[in-house]
PDB file of N, CA and C in Angstrom:
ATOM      1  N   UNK A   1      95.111 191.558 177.090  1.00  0.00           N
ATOM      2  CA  UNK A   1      93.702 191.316 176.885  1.00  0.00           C
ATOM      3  C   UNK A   1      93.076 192.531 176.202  1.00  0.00           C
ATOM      4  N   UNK A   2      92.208 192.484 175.247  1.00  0.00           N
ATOM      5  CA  UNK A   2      91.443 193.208 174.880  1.00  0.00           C
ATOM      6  C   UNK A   2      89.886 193.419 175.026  1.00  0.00           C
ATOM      7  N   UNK A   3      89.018 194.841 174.813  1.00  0.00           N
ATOM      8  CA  UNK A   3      87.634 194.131 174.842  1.00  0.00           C
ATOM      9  C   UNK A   3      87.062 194.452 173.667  1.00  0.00           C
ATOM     10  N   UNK A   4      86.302 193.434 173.456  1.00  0.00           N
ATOM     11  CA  UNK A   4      85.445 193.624 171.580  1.00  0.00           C
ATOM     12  C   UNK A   4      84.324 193.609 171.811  1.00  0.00           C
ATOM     13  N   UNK A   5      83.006 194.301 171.079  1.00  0.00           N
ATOM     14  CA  UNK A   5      81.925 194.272 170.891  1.00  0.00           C
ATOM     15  C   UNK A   5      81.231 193.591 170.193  1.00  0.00           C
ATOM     16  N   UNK A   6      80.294 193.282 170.672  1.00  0.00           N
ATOM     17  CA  UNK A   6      79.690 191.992 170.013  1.00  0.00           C
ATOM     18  C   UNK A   6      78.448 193.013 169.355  1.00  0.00           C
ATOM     19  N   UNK A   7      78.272 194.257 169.486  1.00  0.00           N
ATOM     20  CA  UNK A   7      76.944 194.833 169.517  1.00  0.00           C
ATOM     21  C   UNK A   7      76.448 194.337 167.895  1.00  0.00           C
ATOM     22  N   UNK A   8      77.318 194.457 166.986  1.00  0.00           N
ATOM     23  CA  UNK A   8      77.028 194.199 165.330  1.00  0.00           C
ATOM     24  C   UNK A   8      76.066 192.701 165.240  1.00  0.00           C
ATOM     25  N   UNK A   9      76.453 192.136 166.050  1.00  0.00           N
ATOM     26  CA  UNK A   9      75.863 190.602 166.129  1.00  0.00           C
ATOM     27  C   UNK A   9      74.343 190.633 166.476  1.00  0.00           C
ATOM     28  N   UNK A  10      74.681 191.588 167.953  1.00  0.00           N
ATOM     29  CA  UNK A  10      73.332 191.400 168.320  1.00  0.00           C
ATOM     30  C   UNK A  10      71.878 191.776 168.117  1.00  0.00           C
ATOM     31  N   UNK A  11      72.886 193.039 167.250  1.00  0.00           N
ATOM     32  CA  UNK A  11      71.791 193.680 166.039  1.00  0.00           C
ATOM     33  C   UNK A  11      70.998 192.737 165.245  1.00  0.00           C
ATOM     34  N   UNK A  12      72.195 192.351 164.623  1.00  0.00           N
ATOM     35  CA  UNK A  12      71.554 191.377 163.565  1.00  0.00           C
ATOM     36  C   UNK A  12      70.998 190.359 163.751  1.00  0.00           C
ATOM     37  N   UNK A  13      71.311 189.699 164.641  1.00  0.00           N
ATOM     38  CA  UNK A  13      70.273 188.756 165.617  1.00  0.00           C
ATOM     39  C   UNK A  13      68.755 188.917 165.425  1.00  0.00           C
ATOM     40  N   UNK A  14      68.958 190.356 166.128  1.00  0.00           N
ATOM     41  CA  UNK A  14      67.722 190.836 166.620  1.00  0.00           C
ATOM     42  C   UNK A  14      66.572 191.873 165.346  1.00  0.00           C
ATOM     43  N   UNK A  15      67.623 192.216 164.500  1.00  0.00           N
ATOM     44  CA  UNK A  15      66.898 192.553 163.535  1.00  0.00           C
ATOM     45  C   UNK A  15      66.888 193.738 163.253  1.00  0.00           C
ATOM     46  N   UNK A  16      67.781 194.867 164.158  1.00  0.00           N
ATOM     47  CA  UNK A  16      67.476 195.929 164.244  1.00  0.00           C
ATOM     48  C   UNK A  16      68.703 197.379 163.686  1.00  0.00           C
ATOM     49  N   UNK A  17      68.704 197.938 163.148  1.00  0.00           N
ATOM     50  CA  UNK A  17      69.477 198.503 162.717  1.00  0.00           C
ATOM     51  C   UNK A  17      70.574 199.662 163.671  1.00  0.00           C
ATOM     52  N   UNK A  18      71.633 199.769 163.021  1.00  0.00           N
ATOM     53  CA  UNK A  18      72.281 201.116 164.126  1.00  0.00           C
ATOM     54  C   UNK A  18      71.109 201.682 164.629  1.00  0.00           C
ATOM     55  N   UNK A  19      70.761 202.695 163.527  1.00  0.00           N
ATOM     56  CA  UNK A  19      69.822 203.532 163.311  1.00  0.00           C
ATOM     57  C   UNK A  19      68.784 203.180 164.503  1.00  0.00           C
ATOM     58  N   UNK A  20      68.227 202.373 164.365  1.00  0.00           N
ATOM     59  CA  UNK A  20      67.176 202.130 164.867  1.00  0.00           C
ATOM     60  C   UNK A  20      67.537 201.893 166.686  1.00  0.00           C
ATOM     61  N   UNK A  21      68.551 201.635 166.826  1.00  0.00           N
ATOM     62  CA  UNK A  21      69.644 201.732 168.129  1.00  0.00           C
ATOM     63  C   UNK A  21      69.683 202.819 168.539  1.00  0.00           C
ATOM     64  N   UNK A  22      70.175 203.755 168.048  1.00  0.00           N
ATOM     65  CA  UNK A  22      69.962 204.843 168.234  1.00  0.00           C
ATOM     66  C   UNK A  22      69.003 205.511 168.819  1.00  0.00           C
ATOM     67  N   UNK A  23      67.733 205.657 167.684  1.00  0.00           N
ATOM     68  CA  UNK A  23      66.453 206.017 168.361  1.00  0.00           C
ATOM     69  C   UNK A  23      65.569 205.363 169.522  1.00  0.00           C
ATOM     70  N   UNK A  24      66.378 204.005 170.374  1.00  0.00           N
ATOM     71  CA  UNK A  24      65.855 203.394 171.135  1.00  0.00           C
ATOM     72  C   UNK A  24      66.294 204.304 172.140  1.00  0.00           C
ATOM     73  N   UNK A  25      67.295 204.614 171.813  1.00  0.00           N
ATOM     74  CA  UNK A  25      68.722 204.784 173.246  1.00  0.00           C
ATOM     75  C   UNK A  25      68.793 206.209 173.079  1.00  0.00           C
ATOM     76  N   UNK A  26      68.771 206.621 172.170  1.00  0.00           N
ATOM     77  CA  UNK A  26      69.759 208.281 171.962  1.00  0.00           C
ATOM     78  C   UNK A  26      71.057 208.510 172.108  1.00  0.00           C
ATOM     79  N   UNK A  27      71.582 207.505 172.083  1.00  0.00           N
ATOM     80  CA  UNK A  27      72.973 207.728 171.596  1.00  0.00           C
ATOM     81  C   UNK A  27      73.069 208.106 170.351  1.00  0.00           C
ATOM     82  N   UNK A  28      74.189 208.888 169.767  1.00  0.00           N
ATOM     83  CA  UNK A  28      73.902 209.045 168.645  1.00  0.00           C
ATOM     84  C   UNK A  28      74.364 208.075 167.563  1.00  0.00           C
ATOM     85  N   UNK A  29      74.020 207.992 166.415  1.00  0.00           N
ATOM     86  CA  UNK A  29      74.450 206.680 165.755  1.00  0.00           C
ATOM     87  C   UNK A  29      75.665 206.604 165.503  1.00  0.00           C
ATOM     88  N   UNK A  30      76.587 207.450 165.183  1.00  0.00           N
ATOM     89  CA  UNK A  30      77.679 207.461 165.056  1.00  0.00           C
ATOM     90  C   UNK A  30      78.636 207.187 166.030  1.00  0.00           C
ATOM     91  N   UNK A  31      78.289 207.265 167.509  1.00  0.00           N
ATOM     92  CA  UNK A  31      79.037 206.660 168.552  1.00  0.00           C
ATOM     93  C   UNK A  31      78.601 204.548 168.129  1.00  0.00           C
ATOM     94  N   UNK A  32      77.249 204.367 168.406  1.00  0.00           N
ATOM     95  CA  UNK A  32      76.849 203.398 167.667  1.00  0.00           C
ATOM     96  C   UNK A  32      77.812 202.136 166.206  1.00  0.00           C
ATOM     97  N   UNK A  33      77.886 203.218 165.530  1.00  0.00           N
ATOM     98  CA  UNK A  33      78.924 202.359 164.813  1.00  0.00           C
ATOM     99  C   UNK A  33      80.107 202.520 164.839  1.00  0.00           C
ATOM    100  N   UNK A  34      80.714 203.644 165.919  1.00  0.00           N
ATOM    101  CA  UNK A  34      82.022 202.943 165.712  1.00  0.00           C
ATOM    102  C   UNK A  34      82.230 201.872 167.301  1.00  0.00           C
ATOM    103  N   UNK A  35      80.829 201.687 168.003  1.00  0.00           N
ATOM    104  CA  UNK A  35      81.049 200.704 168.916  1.00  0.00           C
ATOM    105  C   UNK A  35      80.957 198.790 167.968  1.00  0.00           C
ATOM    106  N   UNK A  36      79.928 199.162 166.836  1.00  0.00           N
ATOM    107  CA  UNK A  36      79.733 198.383 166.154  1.00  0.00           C
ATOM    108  C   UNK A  36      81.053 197.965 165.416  1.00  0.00           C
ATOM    109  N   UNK A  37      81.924 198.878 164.743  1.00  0.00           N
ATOM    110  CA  UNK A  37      83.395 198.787 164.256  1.00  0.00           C
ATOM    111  C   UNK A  37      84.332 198.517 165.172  1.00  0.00           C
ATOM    112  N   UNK A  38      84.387 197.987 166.308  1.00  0.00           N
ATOM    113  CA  UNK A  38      85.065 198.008 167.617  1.00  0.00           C
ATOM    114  C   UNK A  38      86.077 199.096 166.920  1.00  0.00           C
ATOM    115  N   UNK A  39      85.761 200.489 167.404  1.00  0.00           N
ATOM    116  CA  UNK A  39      86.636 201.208 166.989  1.00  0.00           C
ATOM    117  C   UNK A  39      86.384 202.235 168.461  1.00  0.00           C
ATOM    118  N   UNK A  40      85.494 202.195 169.160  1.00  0.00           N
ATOM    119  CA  UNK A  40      85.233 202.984 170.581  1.00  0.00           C
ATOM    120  C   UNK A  40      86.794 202.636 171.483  1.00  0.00           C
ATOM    121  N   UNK A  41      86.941 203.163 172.462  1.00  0.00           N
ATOM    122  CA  UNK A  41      88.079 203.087 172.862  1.00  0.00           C
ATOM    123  C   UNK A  41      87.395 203.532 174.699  1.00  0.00           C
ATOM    124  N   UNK A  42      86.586 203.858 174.724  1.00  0.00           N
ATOM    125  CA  UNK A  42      86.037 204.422 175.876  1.00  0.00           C
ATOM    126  C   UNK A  42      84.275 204.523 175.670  1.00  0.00           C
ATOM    127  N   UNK A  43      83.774 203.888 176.626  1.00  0.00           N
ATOM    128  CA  UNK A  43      81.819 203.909 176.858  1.00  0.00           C
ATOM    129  C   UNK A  43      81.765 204.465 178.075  1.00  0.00           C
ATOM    130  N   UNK A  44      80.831 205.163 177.974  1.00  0.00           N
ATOM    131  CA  UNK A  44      80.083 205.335 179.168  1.00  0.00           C
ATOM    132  C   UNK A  44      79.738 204.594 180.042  1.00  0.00           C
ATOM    133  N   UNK A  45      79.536 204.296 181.423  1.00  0.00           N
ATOM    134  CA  UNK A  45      78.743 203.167 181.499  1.00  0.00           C
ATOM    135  C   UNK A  45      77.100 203.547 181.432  1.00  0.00           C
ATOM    136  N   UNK A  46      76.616 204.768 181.103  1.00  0.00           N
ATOM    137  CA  UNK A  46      75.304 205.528 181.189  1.00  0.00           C
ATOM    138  C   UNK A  46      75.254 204.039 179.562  1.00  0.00           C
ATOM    139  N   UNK A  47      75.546 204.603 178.985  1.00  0.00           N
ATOM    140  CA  UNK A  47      75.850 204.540 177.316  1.00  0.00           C
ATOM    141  C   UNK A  47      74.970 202.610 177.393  1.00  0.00           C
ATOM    142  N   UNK A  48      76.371 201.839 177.969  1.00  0.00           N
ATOM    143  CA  UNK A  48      76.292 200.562 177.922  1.00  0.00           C
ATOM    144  C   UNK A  48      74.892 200.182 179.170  1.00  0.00           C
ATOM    145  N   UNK A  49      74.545 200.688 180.010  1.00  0.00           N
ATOM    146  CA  UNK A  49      73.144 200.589 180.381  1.00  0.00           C
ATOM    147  C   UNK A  49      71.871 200.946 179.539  1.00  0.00           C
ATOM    148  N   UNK A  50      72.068 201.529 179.179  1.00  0.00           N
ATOM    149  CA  UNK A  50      70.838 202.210 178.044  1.00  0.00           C
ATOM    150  C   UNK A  50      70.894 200.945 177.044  1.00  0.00           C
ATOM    151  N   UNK A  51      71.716 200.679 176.470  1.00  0.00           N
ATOM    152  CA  UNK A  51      71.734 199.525 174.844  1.00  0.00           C
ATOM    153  C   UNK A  51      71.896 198.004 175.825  1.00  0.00           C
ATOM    154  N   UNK A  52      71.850 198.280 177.066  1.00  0.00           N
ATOM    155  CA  UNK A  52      71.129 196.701 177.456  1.00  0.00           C
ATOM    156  C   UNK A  52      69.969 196.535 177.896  1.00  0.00           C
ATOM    157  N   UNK A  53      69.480 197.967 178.921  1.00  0.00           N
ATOM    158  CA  UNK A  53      68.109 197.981 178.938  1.00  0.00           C
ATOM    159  C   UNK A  53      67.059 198.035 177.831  1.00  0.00           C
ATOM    160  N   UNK A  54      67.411 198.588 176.375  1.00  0.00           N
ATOM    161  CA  UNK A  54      67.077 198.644 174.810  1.00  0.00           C
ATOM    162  C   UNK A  54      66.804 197.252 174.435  1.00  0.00           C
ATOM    163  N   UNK A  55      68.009 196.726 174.757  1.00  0.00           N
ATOM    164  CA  UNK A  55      67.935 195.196 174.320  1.00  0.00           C
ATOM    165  C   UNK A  55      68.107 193.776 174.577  1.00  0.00           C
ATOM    166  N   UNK A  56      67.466 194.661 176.242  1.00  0.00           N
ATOM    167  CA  UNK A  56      66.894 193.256 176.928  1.00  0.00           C
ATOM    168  C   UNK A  56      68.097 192.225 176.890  1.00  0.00           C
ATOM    169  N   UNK A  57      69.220 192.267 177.464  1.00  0.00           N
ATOM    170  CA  UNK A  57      70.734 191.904 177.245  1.00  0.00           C
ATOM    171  C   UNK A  57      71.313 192.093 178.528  1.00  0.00           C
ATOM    172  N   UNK A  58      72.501 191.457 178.754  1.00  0.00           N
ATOM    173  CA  UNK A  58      73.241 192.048 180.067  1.00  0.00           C
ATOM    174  C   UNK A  58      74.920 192.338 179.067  1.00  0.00           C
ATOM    175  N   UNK A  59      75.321 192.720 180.288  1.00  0.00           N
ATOM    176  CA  UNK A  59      76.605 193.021 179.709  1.00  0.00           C
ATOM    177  C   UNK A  59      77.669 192.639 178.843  1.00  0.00           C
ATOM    178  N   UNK A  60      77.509 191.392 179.579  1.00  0.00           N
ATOM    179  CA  UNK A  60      78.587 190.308 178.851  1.00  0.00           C
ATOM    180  C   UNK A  60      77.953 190.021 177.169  1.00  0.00           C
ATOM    181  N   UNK A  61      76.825 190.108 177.348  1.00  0.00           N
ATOM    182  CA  UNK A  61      76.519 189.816 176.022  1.00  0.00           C
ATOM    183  C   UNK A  61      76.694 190.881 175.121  1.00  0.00           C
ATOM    184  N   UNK A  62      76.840 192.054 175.528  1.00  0.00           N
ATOM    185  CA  UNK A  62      77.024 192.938 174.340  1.00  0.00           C
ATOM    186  C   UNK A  62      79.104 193.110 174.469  1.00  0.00           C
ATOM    187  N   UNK A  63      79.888 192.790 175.520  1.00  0.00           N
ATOM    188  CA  UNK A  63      81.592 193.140 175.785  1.00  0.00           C
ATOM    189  C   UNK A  63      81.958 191.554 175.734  1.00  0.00           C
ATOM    190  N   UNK A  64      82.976 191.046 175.079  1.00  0.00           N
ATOM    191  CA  UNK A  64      84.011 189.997 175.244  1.00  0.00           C
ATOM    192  C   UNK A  64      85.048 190.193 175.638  1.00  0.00           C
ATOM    193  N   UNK A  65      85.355 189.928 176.925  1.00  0.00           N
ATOM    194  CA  UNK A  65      87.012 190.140 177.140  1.00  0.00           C
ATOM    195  C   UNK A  65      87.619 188.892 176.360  1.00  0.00           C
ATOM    196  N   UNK A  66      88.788 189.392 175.110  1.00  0.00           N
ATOM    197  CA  UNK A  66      89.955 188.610 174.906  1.00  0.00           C
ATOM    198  C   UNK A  66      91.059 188.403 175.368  1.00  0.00           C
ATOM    199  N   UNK A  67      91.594 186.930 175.297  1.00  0.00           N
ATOM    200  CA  UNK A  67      93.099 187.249 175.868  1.00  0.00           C
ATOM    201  C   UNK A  67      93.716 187.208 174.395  1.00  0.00           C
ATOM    202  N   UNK A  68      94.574 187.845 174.459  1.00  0.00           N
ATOM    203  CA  UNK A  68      95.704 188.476 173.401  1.00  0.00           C
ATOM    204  C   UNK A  68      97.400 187.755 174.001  1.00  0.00           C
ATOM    205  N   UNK A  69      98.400 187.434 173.088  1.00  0.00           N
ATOM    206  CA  UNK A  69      99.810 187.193 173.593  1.00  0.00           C
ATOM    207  C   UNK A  69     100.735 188.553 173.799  1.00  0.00           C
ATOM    208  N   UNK A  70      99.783 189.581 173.506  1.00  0.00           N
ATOM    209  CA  UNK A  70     100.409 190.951 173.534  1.00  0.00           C
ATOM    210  C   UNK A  70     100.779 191.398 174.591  1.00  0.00           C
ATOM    211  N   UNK A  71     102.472 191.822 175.267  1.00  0.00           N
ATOM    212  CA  UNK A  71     102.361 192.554 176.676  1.00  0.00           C
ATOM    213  C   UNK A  71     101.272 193.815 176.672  1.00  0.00           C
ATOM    214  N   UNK A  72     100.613 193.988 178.308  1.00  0.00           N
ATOM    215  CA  UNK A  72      99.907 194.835 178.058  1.00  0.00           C
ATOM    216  C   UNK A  72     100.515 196.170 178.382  1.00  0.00           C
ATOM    217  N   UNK A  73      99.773 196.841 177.631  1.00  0.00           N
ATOM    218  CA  UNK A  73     100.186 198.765 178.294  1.00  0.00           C
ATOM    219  C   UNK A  73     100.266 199.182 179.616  1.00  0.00           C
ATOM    220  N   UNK A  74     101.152 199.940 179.956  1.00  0.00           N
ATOM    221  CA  UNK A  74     101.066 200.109 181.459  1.00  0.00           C
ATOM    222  C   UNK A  74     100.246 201.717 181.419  1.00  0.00           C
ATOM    223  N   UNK A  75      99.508 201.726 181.999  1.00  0.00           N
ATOM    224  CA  UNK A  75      98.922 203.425 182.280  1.00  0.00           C
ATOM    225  C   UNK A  75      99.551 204.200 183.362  1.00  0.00           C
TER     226      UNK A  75
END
């Protein structure tokens, strides 16, 4: 299983830019797009509270868990 971000969507949905994500939240934008690039690998959960309280959202709506046919990694 994997998890993907939907955040690019909900932007655009909503109208609002990284950028402008950013200055809601203070994250900086560049964490921002590479959550937008599902390229993050690790959030905060400070991080993912802030950009749902921003945008009036719960969790699930900004994370998709996928299932994948891939064995998974063992840690």
């Amino acid at each position: 299983m994997i998890i993907q971000f939907k955040l690019d969507e909900i932007l655009e949905r909503m109208n609002i830019s990284q950028h402008g994500l950013s200055r809601m939240t203070g994250i900086r934008q560049a964490t921002i797009s590479d959550m937008c690039a599902n390229k993050t690998k690790h959030i905060p959960l400070k991080n993912l509270a802030l950009i749902c309280g921003s945008l009036d959202c719960g969790i699930l709506d900004v994370l998709e868990l996928i299932k994948t046919n891939e064995k998974e990694p063992t840690e």
